[in-house]
Protein backbone atom coordinates (compact mmCIF):
# COMPACT_ATOMS: atom_id res chain seq x y z
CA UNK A 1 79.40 67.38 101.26
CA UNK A 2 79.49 70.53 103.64
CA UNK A 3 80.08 74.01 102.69
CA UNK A 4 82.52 75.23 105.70
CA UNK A 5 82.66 79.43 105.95
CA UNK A 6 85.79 80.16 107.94
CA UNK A 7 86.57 83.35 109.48
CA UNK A 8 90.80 83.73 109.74
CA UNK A 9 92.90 86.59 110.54
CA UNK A 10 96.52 87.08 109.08
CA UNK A 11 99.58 88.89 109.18
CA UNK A 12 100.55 89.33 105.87
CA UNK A 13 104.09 90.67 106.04
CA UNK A 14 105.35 87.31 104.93
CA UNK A 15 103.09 86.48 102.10
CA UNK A 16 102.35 87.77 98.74
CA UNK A 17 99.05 88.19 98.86
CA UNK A 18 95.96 86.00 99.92
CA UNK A 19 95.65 84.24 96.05
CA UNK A 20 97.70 81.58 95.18
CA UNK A 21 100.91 81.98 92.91
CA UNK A 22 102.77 79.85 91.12
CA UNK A 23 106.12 81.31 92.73
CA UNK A 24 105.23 82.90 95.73
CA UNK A 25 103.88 81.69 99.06
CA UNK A 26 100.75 83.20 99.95
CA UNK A 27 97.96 82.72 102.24
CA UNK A 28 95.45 80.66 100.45
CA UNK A 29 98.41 78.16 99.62
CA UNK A 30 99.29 78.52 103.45
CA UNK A 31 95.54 77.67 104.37
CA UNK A 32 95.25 74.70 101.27
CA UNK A 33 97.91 72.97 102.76
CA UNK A 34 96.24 72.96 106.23
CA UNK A 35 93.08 71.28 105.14
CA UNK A 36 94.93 69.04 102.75
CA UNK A 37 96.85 67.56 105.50
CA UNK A 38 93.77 67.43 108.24
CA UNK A 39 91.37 66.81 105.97
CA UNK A 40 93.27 64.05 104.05
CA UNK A 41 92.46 64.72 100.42
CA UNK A 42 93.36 67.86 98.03
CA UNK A 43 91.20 71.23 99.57
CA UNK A 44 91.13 74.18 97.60
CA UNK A 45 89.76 77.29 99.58
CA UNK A 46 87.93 80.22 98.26
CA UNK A 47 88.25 83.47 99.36
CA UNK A 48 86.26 86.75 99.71
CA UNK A 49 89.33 89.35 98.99
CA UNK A 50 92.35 89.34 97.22
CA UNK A 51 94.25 91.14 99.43
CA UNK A 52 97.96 92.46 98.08
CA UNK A 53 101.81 91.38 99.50
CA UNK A 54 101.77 92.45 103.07
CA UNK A 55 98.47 93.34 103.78
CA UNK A 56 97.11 92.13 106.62
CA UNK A 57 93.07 90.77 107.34
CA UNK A 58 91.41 90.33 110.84
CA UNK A 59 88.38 88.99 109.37
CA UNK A 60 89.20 87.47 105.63
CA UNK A 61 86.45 85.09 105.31
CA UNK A 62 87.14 81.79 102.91
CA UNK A 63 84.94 78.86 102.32
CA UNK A 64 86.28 74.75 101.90
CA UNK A 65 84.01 72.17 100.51
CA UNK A 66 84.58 68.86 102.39
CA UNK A 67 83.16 65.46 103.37
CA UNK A 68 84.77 65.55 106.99
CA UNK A 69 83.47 64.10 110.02
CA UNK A 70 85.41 66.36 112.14
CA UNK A 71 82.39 68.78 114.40
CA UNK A 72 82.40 72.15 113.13
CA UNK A 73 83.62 73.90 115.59
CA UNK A 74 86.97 71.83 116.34
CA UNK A 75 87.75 72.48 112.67
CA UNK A 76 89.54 75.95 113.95
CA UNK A 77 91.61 73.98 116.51
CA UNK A 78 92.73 71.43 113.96
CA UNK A 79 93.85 73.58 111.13
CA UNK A 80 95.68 76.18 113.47
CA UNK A 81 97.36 73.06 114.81
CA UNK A 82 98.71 72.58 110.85
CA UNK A 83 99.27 76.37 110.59
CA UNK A 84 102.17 78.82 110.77
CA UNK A 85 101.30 81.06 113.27
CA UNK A 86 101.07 84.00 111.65
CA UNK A 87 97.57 82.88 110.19
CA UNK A 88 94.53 81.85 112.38
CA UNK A 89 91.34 80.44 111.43
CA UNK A 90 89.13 82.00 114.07
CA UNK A 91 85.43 80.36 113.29
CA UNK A 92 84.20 77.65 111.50
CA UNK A 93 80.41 77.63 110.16
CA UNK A 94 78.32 75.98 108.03
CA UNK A 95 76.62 77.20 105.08
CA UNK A 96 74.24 76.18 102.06
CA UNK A 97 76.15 74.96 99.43
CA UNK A 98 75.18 78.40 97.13
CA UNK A 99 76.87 80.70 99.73
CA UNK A 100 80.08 82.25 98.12
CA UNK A 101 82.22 84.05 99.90
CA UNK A 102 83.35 86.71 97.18
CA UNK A 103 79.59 87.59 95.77
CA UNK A 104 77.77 87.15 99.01
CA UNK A 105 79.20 89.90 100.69
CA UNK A 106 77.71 93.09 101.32
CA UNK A 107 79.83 95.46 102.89
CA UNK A 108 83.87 95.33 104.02
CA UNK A 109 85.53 97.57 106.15
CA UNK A 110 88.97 98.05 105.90
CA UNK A 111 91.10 99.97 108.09
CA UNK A 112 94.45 102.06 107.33
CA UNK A 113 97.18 103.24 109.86
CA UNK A 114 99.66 106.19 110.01
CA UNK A 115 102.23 107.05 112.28
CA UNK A 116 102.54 110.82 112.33
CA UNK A 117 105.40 111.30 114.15
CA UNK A 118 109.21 112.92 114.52
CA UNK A 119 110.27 109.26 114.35
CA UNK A 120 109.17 105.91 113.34
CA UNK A 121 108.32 103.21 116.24
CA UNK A 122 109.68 100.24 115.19
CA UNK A 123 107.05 97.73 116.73
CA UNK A 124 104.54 99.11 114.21
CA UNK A 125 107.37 99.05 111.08
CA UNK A 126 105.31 96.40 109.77
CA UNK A 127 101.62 97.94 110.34
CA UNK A 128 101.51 101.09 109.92
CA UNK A 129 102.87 103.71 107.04
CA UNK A 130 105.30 106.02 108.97
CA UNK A 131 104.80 110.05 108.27
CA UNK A 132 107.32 112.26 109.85
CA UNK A 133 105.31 115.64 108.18
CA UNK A 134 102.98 116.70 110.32
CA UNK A 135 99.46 115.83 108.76
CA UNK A 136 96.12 118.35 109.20
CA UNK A 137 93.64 115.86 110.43
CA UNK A 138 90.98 118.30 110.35
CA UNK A 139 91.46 118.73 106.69
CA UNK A 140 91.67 115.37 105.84
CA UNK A 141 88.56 114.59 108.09
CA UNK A 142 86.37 117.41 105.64
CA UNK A 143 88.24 115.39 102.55
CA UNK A 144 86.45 111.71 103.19
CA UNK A 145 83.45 112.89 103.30
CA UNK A 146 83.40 113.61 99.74
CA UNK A 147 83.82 109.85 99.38
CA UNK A 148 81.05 108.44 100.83
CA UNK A 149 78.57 108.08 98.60
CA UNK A 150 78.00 105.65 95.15
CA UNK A 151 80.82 107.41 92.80
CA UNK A 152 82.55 106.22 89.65
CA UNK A 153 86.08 105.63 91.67
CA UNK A 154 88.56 105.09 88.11
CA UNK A 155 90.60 107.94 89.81
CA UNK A 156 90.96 105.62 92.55
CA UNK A 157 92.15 102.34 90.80
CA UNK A 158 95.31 100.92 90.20
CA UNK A 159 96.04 99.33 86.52
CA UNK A 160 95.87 95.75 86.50
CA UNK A 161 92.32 94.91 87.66
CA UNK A 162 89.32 93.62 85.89
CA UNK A 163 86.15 94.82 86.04
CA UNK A 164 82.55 95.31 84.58
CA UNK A 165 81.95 98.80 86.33
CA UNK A 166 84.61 101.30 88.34
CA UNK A 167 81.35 102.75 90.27
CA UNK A 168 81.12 101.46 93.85
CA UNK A 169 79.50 103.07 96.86
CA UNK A 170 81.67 104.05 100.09
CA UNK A 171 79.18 103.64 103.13
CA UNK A 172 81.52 105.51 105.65
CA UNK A 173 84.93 106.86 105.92
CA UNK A 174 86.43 107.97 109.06
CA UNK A 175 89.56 109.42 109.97
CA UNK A 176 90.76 109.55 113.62
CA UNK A 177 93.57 110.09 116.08
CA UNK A 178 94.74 108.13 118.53
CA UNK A 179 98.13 109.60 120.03
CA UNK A 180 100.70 109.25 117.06
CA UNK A 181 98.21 107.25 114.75
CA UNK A 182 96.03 108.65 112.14
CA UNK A 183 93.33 106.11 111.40
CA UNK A 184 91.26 105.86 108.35
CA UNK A 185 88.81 103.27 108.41
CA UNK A 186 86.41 102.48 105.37
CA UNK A 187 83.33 100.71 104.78
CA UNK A 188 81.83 100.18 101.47
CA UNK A 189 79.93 97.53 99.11
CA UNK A 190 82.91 96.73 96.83
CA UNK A 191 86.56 98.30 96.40
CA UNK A 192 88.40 98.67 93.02
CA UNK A 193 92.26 97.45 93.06
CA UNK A 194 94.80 99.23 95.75
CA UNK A 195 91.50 101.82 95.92
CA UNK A 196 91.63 101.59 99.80
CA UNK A 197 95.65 102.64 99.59
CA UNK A 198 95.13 105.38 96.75
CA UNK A 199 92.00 106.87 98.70
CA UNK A 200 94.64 107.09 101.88
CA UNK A 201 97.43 108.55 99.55
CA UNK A 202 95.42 110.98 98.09
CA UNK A 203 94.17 112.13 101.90
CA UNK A 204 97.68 112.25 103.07
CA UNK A 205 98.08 114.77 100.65
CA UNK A 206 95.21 116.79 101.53
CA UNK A 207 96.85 116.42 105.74
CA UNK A 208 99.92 117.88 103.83
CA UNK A 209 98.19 120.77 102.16
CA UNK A 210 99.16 119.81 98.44
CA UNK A 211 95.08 119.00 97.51
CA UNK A 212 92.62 120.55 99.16
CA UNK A 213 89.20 119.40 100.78
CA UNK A 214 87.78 121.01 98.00
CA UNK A 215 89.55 119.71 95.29
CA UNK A 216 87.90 115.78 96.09
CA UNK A 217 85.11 115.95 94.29
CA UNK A 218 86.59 117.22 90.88
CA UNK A 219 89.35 114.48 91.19
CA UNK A 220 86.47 112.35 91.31
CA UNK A 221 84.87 113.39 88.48
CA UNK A 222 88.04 113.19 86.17
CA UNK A 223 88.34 109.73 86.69
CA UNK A 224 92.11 109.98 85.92
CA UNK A 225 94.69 108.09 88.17
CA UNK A 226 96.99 110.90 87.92
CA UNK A 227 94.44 113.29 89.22
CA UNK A 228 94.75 111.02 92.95
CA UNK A 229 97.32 110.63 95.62
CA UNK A 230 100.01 108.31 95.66
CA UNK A 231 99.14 104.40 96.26
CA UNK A 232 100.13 104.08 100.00
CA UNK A 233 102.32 101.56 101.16
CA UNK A 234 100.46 98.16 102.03
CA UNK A 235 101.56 97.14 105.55
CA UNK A 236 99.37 100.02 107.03
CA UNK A 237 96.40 98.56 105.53
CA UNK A 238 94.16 95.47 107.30
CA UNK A 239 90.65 93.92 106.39
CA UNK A 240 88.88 94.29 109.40
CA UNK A 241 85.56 92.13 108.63
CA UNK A 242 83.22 91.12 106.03
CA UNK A 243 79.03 91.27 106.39
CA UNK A 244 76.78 89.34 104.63
């Protein structure tokens, strides 16, 4: 039995999510049906985030347990033959039969697009938030660096989600322009539910001047939801990579 890590990118406008539902197609059905059919036999795949209905992931990482004899590094060429493609598997590896995708990781990145513009471009209506109010990047630049640090983030975290702790530690958060895009990109150990999207909500309304800079670390500190910005809209949002 081999322990296959696989690397796959997505474009999750037609999907509800990466987790499997018992209504809805998602990704993780998308990619079990894949390795059923090439690897003959029922395949259940496990995967390192659970991310939300349109969301998109350049480097989701997902491991299969399987007996196959096909080499290792066809098995990307075989599934993407069996996929839609809108999802890629884009590297296959081996690993010890311990590794897990999920609690193995130690830092994701995620990054988070805006167009800040008179009007939307349509090309990007599916991967990108569009902003007609002009945003203060400089502002919302001094903002996320009150992030980065190891912070109780309850402020930051949608209902709905399940965990031991709301205290997770932000590495780095950037915000950039590149013509009519704002980019926020974030890198941290662990992220609460939709915290990625409230973090960017809650910076859009420092670049429109309703919270200031200043104002980050006491919303912090409350720990209350309604404190924070507005959850922003998934299809800007993409999981760039995982390290482990």
């Amino acid at each position: 039995m081999q322990n296959i890590k696989m690397t796959i990118s997505y474009d999750g406008t037609n999907y509800c999510g990466w987790q499997r539902q018992n209504n809805a197609m998602t990704v993780q059905q998308r990619v079990e049906e894949a390795c059923t059919k090439i690897f003959g036999k029922a395949s259940f795949v496990t995967g390192a985030s659970r991310t939300d209905t349109g969301v998109h992931a350049l480097g989701q990482v997902a491991t299969l347990q399987t007996d196959t004899t096909i080499p290792i590094d066809r098995i990307p060429y075989a599934l993407n033959a069996a996929l839609p493609e809108d999802i890629v598997v884009r590297l296959a590896e081996a690993v010890d039969l311990e590794f897990h995708p999920r609690y193995g990781a130690k830092q994701k990145t995620y990054q988070y697009k805006i167009i800040n513009a008179r009007f939307p471009i349509p090309q990007w209506r599916n991967y990108a938030e569009f902003n007609r109010r002009p945003l203060d990047l400089q502002k919302m630049q001094e903002a996320a660096q009150y992030f980065v640090g190891t912070h109780d983030f309850k402020a930051f975290s949608a209902t709905g989600g399940s965990v031991k702790t709301t205290v997770r530690t932000i590495l780095a958060l950037s915000v950039e322009k590149q013509g009519q895009m704002i980019i926020l990109t974030v890198t941290g150990t662990g992220f609460l539910y939709n915290m990625v999207r409230i973090i960017t909500g809650t910076l859009t309304d420092v670049g429109l001047g309703k919270i200031s800079p200043e104002e980050i670390p006491r919303i912090i500190k409350s720990k209350d939801r309604i404190q924070a910005g507005q959850t922003a809209p998934p299809q800007g949002l993409t999981l760039l990579s995982i390290e482990y």
